[in-house]
Structures are given as C-alpha cells and as structure tokens.
Protein backbone atom coordinates (compact mmCIF):
# COMPACT_ATOMS: atom_id res chain seq x y z
CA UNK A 1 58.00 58.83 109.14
CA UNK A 2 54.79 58.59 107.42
CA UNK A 3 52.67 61.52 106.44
CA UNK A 4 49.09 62.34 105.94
CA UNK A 5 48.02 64.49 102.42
CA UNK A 6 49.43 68.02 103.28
CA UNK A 7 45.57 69.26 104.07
CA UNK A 8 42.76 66.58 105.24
CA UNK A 9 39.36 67.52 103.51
CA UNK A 10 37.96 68.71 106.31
CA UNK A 11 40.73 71.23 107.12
CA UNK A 12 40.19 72.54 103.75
CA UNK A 13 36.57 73.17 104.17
CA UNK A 14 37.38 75.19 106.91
CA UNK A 15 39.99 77.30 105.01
CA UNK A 16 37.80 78.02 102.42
CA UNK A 17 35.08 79.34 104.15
CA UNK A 18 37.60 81.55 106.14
CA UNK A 19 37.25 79.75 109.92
CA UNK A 20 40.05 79.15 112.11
CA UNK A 21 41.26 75.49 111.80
CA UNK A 22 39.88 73.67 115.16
CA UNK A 23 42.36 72.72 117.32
CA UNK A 24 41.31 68.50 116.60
CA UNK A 25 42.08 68.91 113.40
CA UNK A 26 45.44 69.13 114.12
CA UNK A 27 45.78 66.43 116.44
CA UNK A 28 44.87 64.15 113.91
CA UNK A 29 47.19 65.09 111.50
CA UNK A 30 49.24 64.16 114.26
CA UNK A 31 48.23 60.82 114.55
CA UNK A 32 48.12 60.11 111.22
CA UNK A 33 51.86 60.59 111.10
CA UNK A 34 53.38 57.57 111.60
CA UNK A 35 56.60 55.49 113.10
CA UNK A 36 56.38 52.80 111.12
CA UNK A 37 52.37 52.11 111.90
CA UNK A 38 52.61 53.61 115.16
CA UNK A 39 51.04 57.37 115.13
CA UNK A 40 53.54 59.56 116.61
CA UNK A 41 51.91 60.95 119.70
CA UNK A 42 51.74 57.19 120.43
CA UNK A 43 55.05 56.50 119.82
CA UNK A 44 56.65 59.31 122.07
CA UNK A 45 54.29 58.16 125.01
CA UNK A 46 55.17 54.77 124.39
CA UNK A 47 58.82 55.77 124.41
CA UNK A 48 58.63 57.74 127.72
CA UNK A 49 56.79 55.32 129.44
CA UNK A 50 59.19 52.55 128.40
CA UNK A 51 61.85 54.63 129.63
CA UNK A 52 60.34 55.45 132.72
CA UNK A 53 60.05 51.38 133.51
CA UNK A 54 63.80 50.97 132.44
CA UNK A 55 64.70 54.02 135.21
CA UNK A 56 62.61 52.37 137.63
CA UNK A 57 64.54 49.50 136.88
CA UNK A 58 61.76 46.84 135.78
CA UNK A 59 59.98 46.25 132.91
CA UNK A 60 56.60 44.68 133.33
CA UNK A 61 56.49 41.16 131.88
CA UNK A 62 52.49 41.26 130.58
CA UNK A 63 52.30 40.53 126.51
CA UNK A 64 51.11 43.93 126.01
CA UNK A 65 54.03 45.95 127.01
CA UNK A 66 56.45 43.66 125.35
CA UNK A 67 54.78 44.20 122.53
CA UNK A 68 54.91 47.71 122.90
CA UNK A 69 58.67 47.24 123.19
CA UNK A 70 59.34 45.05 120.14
CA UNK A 71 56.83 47.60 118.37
CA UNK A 72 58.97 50.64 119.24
CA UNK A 73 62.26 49.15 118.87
CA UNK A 74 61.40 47.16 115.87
CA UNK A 75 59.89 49.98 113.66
CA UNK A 76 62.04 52.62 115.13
CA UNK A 77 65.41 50.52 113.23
CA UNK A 78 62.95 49.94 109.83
CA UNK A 79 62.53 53.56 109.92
CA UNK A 80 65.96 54.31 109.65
CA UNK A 81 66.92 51.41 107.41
CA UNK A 82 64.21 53.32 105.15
CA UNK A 83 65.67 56.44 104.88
CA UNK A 84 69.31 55.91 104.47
CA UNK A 85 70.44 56.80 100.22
CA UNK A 86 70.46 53.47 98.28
CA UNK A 87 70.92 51.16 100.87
CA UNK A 88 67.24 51.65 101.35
CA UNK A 89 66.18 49.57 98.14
CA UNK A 90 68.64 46.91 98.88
CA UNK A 91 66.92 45.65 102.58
CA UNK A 92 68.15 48.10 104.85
CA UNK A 93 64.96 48.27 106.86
CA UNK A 94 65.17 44.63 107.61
CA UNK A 95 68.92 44.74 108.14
CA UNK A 96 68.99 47.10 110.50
CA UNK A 97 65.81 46.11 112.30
CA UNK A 98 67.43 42.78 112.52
CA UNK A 99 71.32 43.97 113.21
CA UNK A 100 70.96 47.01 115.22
CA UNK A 101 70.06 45.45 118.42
CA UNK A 102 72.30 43.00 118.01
CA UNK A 103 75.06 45.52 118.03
CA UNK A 104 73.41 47.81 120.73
CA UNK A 105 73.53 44.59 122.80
CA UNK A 106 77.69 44.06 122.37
CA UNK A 107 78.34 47.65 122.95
CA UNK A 108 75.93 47.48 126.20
CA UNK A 109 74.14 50.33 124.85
CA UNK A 110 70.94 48.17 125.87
CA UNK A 111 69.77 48.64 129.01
CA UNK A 112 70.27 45.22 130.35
CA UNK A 113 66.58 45.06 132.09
CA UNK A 114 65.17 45.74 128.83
CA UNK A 115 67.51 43.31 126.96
CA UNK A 116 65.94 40.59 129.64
CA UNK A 117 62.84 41.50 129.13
CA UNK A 118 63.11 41.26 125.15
CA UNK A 119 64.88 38.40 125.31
CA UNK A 120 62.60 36.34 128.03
CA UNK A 121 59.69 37.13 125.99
CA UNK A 122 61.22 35.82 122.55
CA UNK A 123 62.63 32.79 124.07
CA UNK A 124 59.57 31.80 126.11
CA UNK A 125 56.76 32.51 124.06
CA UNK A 126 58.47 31.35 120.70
CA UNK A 127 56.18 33.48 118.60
CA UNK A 128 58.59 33.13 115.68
CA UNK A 129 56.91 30.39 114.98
CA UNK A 130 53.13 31.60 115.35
CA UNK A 131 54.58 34.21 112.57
CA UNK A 132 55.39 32.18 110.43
CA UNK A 133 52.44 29.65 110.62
CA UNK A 134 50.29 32.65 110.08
CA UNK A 135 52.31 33.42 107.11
CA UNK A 136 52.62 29.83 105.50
CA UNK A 137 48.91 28.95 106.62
CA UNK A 138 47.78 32.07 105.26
CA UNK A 139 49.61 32.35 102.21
CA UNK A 140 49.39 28.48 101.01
CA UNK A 141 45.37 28.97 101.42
CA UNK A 142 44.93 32.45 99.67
CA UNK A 143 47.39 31.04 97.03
CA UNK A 144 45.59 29.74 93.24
CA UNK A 145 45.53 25.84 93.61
CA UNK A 146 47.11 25.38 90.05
CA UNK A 147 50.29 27.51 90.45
CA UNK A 148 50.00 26.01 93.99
CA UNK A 149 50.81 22.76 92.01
CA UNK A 150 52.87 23.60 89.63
CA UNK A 151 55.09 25.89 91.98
CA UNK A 152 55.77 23.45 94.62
CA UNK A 153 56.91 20.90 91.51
CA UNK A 154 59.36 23.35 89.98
CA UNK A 155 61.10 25.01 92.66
CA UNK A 156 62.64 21.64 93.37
CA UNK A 157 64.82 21.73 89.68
CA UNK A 158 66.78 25.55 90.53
CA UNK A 159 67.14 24.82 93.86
CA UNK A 160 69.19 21.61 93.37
CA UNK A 161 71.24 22.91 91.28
CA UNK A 162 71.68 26.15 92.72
CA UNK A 163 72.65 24.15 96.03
CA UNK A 164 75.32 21.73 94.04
CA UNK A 165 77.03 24.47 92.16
CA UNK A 166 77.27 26.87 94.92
CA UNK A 167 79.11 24.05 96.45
CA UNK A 168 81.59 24.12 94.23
CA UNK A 169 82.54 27.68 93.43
CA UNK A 170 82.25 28.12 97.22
CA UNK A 171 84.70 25.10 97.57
CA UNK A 172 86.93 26.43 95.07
CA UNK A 173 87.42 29.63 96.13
CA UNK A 174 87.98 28.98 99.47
CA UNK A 175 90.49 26.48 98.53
CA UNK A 176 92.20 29.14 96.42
CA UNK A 177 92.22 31.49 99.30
CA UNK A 178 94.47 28.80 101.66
CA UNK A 179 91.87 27.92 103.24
CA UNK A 180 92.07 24.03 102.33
CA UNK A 181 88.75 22.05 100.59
CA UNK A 182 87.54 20.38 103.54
CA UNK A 183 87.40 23.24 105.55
CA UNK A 184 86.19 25.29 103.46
CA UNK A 185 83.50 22.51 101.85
CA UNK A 186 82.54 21.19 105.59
CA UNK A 187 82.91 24.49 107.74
CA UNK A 188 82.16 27.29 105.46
CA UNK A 189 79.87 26.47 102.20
CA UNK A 190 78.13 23.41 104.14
CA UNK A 191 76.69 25.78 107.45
CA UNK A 192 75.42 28.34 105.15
CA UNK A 193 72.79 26.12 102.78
CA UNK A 194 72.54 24.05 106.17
CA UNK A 195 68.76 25.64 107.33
CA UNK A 196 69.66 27.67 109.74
CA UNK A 197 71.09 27.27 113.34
CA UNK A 198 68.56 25.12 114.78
CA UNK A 199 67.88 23.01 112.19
CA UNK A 200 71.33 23.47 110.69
CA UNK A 201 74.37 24.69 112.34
CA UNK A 202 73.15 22.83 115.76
CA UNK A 203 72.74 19.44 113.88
CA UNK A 204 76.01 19.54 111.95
CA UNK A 205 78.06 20.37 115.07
CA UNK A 206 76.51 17.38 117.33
CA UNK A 207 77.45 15.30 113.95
CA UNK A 208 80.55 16.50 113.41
CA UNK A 209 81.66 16.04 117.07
CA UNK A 210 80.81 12.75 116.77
CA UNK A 211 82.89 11.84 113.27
CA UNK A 212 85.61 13.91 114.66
CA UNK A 213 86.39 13.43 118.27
CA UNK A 214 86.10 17.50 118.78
CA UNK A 215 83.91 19.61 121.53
CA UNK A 216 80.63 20.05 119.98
CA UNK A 217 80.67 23.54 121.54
CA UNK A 218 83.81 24.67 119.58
CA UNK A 219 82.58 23.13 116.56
CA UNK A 220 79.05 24.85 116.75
CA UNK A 221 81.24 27.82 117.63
CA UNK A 222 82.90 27.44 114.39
CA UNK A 223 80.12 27.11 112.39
CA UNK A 224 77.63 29.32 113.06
CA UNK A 225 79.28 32.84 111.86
CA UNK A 226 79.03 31.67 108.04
CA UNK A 227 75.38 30.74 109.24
CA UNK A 228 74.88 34.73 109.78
CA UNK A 229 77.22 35.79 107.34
CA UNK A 230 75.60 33.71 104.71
CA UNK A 231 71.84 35.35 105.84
CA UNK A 232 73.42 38.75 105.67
CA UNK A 233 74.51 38.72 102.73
CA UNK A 234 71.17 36.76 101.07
CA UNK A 235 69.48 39.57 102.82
CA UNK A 236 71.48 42.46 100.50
CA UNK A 237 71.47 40.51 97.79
CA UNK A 238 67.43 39.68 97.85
CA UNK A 239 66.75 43.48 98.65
CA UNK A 240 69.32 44.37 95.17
CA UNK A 241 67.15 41.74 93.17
CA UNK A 242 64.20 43.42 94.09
CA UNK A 243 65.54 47.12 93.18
CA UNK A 244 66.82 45.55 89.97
CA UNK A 245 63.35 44.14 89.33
CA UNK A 246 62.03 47.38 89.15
CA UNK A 247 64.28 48.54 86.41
CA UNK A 248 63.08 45.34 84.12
CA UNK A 249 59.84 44.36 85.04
CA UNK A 250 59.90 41.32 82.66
CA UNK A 251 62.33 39.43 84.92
CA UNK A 252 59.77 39.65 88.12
CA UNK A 253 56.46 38.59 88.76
CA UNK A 254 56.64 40.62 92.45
CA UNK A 255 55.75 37.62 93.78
CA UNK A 256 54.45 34.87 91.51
CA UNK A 257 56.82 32.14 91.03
CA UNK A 258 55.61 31.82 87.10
CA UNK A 259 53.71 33.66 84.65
CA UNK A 260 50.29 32.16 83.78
CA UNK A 261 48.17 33.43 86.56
CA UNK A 262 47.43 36.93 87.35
CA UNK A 263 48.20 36.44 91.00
CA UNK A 264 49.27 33.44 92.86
CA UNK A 265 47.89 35.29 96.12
CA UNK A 266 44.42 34.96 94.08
CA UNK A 267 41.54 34.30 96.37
CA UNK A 268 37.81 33.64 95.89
CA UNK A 269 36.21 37.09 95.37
CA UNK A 270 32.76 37.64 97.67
CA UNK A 271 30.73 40.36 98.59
CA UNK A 272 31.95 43.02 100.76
CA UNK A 273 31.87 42.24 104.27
CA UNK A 274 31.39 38.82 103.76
CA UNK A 275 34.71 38.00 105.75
CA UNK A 276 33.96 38.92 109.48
CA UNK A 277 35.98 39.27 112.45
CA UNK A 278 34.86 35.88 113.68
CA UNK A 279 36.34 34.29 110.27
CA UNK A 280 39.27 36.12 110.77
CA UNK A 281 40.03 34.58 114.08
CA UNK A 282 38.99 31.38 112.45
CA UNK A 283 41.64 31.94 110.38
CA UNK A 284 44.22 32.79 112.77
CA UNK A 285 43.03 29.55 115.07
CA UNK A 286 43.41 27.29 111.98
CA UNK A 287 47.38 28.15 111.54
CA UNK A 288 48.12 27.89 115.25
CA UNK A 289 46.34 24.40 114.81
CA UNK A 290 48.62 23.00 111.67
CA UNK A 291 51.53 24.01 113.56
CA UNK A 292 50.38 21.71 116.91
CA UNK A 293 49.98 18.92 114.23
CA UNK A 294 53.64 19.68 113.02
CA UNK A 295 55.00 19.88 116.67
CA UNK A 296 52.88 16.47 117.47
CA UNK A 297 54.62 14.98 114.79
CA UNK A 298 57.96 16.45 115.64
CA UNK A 299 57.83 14.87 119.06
CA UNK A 300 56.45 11.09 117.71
CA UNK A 301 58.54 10.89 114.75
CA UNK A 302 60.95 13.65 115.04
CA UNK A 303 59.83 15.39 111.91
CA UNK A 304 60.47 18.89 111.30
CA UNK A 305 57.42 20.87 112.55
CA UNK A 306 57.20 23.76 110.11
CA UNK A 307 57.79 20.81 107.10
CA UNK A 308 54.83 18.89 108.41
CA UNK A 309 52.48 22.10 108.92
CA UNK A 310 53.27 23.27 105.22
CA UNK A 311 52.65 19.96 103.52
CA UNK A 312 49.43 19.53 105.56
CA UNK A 313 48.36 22.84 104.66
CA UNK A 314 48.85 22.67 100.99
CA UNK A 315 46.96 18.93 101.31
CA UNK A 316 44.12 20.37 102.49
CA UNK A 317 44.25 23.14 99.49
CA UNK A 318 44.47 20.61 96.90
CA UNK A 319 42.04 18.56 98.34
CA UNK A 320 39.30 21.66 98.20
CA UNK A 321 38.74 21.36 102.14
CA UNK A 322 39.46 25.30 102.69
CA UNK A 323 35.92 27.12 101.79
CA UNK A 324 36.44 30.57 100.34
CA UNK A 325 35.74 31.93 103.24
CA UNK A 326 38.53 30.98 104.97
CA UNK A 327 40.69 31.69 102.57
CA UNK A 328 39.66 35.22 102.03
CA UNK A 329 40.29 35.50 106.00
CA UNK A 330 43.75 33.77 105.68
CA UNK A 331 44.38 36.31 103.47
CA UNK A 332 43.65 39.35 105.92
CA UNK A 333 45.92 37.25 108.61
CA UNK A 334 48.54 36.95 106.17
CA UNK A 335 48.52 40.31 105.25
CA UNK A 336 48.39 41.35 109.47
CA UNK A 337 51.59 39.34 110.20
CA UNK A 338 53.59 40.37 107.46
CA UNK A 339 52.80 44.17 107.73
CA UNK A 340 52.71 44.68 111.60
CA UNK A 341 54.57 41.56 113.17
CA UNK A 342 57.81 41.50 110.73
CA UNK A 343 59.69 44.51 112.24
CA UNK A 344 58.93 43.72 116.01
CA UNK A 345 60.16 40.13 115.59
CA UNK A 346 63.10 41.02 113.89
CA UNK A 347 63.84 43.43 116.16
CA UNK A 348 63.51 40.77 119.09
CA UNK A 349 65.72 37.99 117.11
CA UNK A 350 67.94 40.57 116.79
CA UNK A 351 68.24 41.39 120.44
CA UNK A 352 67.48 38.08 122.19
CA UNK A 353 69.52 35.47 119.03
CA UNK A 354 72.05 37.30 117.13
CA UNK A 355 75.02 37.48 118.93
CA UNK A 356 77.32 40.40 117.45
CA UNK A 357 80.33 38.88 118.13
CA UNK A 358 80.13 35.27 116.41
CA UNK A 359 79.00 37.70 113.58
CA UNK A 360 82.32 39.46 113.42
CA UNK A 361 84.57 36.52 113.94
CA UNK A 362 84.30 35.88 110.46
CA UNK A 363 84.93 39.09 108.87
CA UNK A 364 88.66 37.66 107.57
CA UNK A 365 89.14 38.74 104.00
CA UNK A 366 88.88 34.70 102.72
CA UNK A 367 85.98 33.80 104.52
CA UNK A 368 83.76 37.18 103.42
CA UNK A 369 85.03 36.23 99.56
CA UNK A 370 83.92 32.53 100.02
CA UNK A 371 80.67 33.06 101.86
CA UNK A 372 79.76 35.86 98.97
CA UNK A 373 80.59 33.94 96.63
CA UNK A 374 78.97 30.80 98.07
CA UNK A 375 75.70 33.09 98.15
CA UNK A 376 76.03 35.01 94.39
CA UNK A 377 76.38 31.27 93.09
CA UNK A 378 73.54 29.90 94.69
CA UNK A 379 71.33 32.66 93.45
CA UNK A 380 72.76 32.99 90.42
CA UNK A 381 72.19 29.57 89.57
CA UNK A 382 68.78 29.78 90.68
CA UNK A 383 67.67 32.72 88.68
CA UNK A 384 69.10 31.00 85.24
CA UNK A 385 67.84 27.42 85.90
CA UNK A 386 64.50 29.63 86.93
CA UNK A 387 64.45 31.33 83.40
CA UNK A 388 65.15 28.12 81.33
CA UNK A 389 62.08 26.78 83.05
CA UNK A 390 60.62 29.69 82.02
CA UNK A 391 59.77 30.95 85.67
CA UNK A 392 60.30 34.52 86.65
CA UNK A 393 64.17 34.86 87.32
CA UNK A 394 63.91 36.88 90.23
CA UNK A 395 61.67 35.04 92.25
CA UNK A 396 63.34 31.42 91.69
CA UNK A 397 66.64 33.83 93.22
CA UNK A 398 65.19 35.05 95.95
CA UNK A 399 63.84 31.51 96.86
CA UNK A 400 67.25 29.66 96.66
CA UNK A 401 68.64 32.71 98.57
CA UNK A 402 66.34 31.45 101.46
CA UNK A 403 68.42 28.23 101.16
CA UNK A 404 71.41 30.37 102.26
CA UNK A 405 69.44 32.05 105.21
CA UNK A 406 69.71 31.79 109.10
CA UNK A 407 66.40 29.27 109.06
CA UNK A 408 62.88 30.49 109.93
CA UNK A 409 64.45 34.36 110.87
CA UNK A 410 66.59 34.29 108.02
CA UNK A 411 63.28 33.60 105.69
CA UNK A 412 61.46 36.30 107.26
CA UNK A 413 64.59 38.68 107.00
CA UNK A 414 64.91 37.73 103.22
CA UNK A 415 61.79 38.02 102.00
CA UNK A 416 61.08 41.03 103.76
CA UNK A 417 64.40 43.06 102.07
CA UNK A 418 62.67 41.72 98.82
CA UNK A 419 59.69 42.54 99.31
CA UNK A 420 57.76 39.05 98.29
CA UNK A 421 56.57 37.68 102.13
CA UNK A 422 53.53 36.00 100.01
CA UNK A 423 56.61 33.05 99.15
CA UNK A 424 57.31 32.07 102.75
CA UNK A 425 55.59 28.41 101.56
CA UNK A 426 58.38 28.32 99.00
CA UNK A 427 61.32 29.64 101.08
CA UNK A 428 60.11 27.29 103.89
CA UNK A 429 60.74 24.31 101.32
CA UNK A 430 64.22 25.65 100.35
CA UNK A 431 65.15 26.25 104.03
CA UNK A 432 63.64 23.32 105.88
CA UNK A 433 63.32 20.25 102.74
CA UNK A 434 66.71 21.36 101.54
CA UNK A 435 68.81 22.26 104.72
CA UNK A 436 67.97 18.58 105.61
CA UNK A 437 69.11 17.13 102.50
CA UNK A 438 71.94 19.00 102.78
CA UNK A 439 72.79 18.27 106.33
CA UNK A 440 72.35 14.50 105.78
CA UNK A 441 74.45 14.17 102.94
CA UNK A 442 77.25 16.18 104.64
CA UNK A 443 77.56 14.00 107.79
CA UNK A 444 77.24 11.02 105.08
CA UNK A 445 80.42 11.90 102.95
CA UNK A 446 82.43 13.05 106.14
CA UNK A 447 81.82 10.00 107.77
CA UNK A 448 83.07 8.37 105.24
CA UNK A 449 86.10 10.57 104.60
CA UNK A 450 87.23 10.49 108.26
C-alpha cells in the first residue's frame, strides 16, 4: 500500500503552533494512501459495492463499473506480488496479477457472475488491443528518430539467432529427456517462439491438422501449455534481468536499446503547459486510428494488424509528419496506459484467457526442463549477440524474451516484470515479425517431413 510523508505540511503547521489537527487533515492522509493508485477509502467502497452487486447476483455491464472491477482486482494481485521477499524484484506483481485469477477461476473461488462479467467485457470490447496501440503509438512517437533507426535495424541480428539456437538446445534436451526430436522440435520449442496463441498456437494447430490428419482441437490442445509455460517463465526471467541490472548498471540502459542517446523516450522539450488536454486526446485518437488502418489491412490482405499499425507509425516518425506536439502528448498517453491500464488488463486476461488447467498439464519434469531451457537459450543468446553489437545486454534479453511470450498479453506481462514498457515497439517486432517467420517455416519443414 502506498503511503503519504509521515506528516503533510499543513499538519505540521498545526502541530507547531499547538492546535488540534482538523479532522480533514486526516482524511486526506487517507486518501493519499493508496491500493495500487486507488486511495483506500476508494478502494473499500469500491470493494463493498462490488460485493453488494455480486450478492444481489448481477453485476452491471456499463464500462465504468467494469473498470472498477478490473481496477480492484487488478491492483489488489500487483499489490501482493509487490510485497512478497524476493520474488518481488523478479515480476511478481505482474505474475500474480496475471495468474491469480486464473487460479481463483479453476478453484471456483470466483464468483461466477463476476467471472461473466470480467470475461464479457474483455472479450467484447477487445481493449487489449487499444492498450497496446496506445503503448506502440505512443512510445514509437516520443521515441529519438535516430535510435528509432538504428534500433529497429539491430534488433533483427540477436533475435535470429537467439530464435535458431534456442531451437536447438530446446530440441536437444527434450530429445535427451525421451521425449523424441520431432515432438519436442514441433510441439514444444516451436509453440513457445510461435507469437502467441492467436497468432501462434491457433495457426500452427489448423496447419498441423492439415499435414497430419489429427483434430485440430487436440492439437491446439497440445500446444498451447508450452505457449503459457514459455510466457511464464520469460516473465521470471525478464523480472531477474531487471533485478540483476541493478547490481551492474553498465549492462542496462533501463530502457534504451543502445548507448548513444541519453533517452530513446526523448521528446521535443516546450514550455510548460504547452501540451493540453485537447492534444492529449489527439493523441489518444491518433493510436486508435493506426490500429483501424492495421485492422483494414488485416481484413483486405490478411496482414497482421498490430505489424501494420507499428510500421505505419514509425513511417510517419521518420518521415517528420508527427509535430512535437503530438509527440509530447503521446508521451503523457503512453505513460497513462502503462501506469494505470497494465494491472487491470492483466488481471482481466488472467480471468477471462488463461485457463489454469492447460497451464498445469505441462508441469511433467521433461517438459518444464525443455521449455526453461528453450527460454534461458533464447535470452541468453540474445543478451551476448546484443553485447557484441555493442547494445545494452539486458535490453536485447528482455526483447528476445518477448519472442518466447503468450503474444500481445505476454508482451505486456514481460515488459511489465522488467520494468522497460517504453520497448513494446521492439517486443511487438520480436512477437508479431518473428512468430510469423517462425510459424511459416515450421509448417514448411513439416510438410515436407510428413
């Protein structure tokens, strides 16, 4: 829980000059103690009146109280996940904002109106994805054009060969462990640097159905724990790289892909106030409209929507379209979505698309030690190929553990354990660009060993 300084100025005037400390003075030290951002007399209110709506056995489907319930349920988990000894500075806010419900949900601790509710609101109103066009938009336009350049160019080189030598240590072990090459290669190391489970795990089972003469639905069902197993553990590891970058600073740039700029989330500096409310919503407006061009594109040529949105954001950066006005207000939308929407939507894919059971069906002692070490390679690789190209170690890690993460929630989960939501442009490239490269090649070479 967060805490105000022990004595507000004002309080202190009053105790010096001897007067009894009026009675609003301690209500808001009251509200300045926090749930996650929510000030505790708001939380408990929220809280009771959820419960009362749960008792009466209906939730109310307006926007505002589901996002009172993601809000509650989402920051309530973080703050746990924040406290707990160690795990803290390893991800455990974002793990157990993300996990929690999903267990609560197989043990039917969930009410089961509220788990409808949650889960009618994430499915229908998709807001994943106005998250993380507020994030990419926002980021990719507050970012410093040069490193921009030179960023996008580089990642390319660790994340290749992160993705090819994973393969093979993942292969290998697997093999070792009796669990024969092609299963392992095709069913194991495959679904996890696939992009997630729409992009990914759904793709490879409709394509592997078809090489193989099997139910797509038992395939998909095969596939998709290493999908989660994979994030989860890209989600511990990312939070550990982020604890061990600050106990040696000169491996990180908390953040920047590469030294030579002083920040990559740089933007024009003008006077105070300059950026309005108006802008901000300008802002917001121009995000939600890149991702329309990405769907539109997605439904004439079947392009990946989030892929599309990214590349025609970071055209209009290089081509000097965004004033520095707008990109001082992408910044402030950036920085709203990361710091208030990340629990509450991980809280709600937690609920609503996690399903605790297809999580545990793979927690045999061969596939955990394949999976891990699928994931430790891929980073691994990524962090020395990342040094020898002299870009900070750390952050080329973190971006090829994205490769290994449950797509667009797996980003958000990753990035938030390590801290660095600013590379969501980068991890979007590693998920969505190399998931598809991946996925491709893997239907190619099974094809042609079947």
């Amino acid at each position: 829980m967060n805490s105000p300084h022990p004595h507000p100025p004002l309080e202190d005037s009053a105790r010096q000059q001897g007067a009894r400390t009026p009675w609003h003075m301690h209500a808001w030290r009251l509200m300045e103690m926090r749930i996650g951002l929510v000030p505790l007399p708001i939380y408990l209110l929220l809280l009771a009146l959820i419960g009362g709506f749960v008792a009466q056995g209906k939730v109310p489907t307006d926007i505002s109280v589901s996002i009172a319930v993601l809000a509650v349920g989402g920051f309530t988990c973080a703050e746990f996940g924040k406290r707990l000894p160690l795990l803290r500075h390893i991800g455990a806010a974002a793990i157990f904002a993300t996990f929690v419900p999903s267990f609560l949900v197989y043990v039917h601790a969930m009410p089961p109106v509220l788990l409808k509710h949650v889960a009618e609101f994430t499915k229908n109103s998709n807001f994943l994805y106005l998250f993380i066009a507020s994030i990419v938009v926002g980021s990719i336009f507050s970012m410093d054009r040069t490193i921009l350049v030179q960023g996008f160019l580089k990642i390319f080189a660790p994340l290749a060969a992160g993705t090819v030598v994973a393969a093979l240590v993942g292969t290998a072990v697997g093999t070792a462990l009796g669990l024969g090459w092609q299963h392992t290669l095709f069913f194991i190391v495959i679904p996890i640097m696939a992009g997630g489970v729409g992009e990914g795990a759904i793709p490879l089972s409709i394509g592997y159905a078809a090489i193989l003469g099997r139910a797509q639905g038992d395939i998909f069902a095969e596939v998709l724990p290493p999908v989660m197993l994979g994030s989860l553990s890209a989600i511990l590891m990312a939070g550990a790289l982020n604890f061990v970058g600050k106990r040696y600073p000169h491996l990180t740039g908390e953040g920047r892909l590469q030294p030579g700029a002083q920040d990559e989330l740089r933007v024009v500096e003008l006077p105070a106030g300059s950026v309005d409310v108006g802008q901000v919503a300008s802002a917001g407006l121009t995000a939600v409209a890149l991702y329309m061009v990405g769907l539109m594109s997605h439904k004439l040529f079947d392009f990946p929507a989030p892929v599309v949105m990214l590349f025609v954001a970071v055209l209009l950066k290089l081509c000097r379209v965004v004033s520095p006005q707008l990109q001082q207000a992408s910044h402030v939308v950036y920085k709203f979505f990361s710091t208030a929407v990340t629990y509450p939507l991980l809280f709600a894919i937690g609920a609503a698309l996690t399903p605790w059971e297809k999580l545990i069906a793979a927690f045999t002692l061969s596939n955990l030690a394949t999976i891990v070490a699928t994931v430790a390679t891929l980073m691994a690789t990524g962090f020395v190929v990342g040094r020898a190209l002299k870009m900070y170690p750390i952050e080329t890690a973190i971006i090829n553990a994205c490769h290994s993460g449950q797509g667009g929630t797996g980003d958000v989960a990753i990035l938030t354990a390590a801290n660095r939501m600013q590379m969501m442009p980068f991890a979007q490239i590693a998920t969505r660009i190399g998931g598809a490269i991946v996925v491709t090649l893997s239907l190619f070479v099974l094809s042609r060993l079947s």
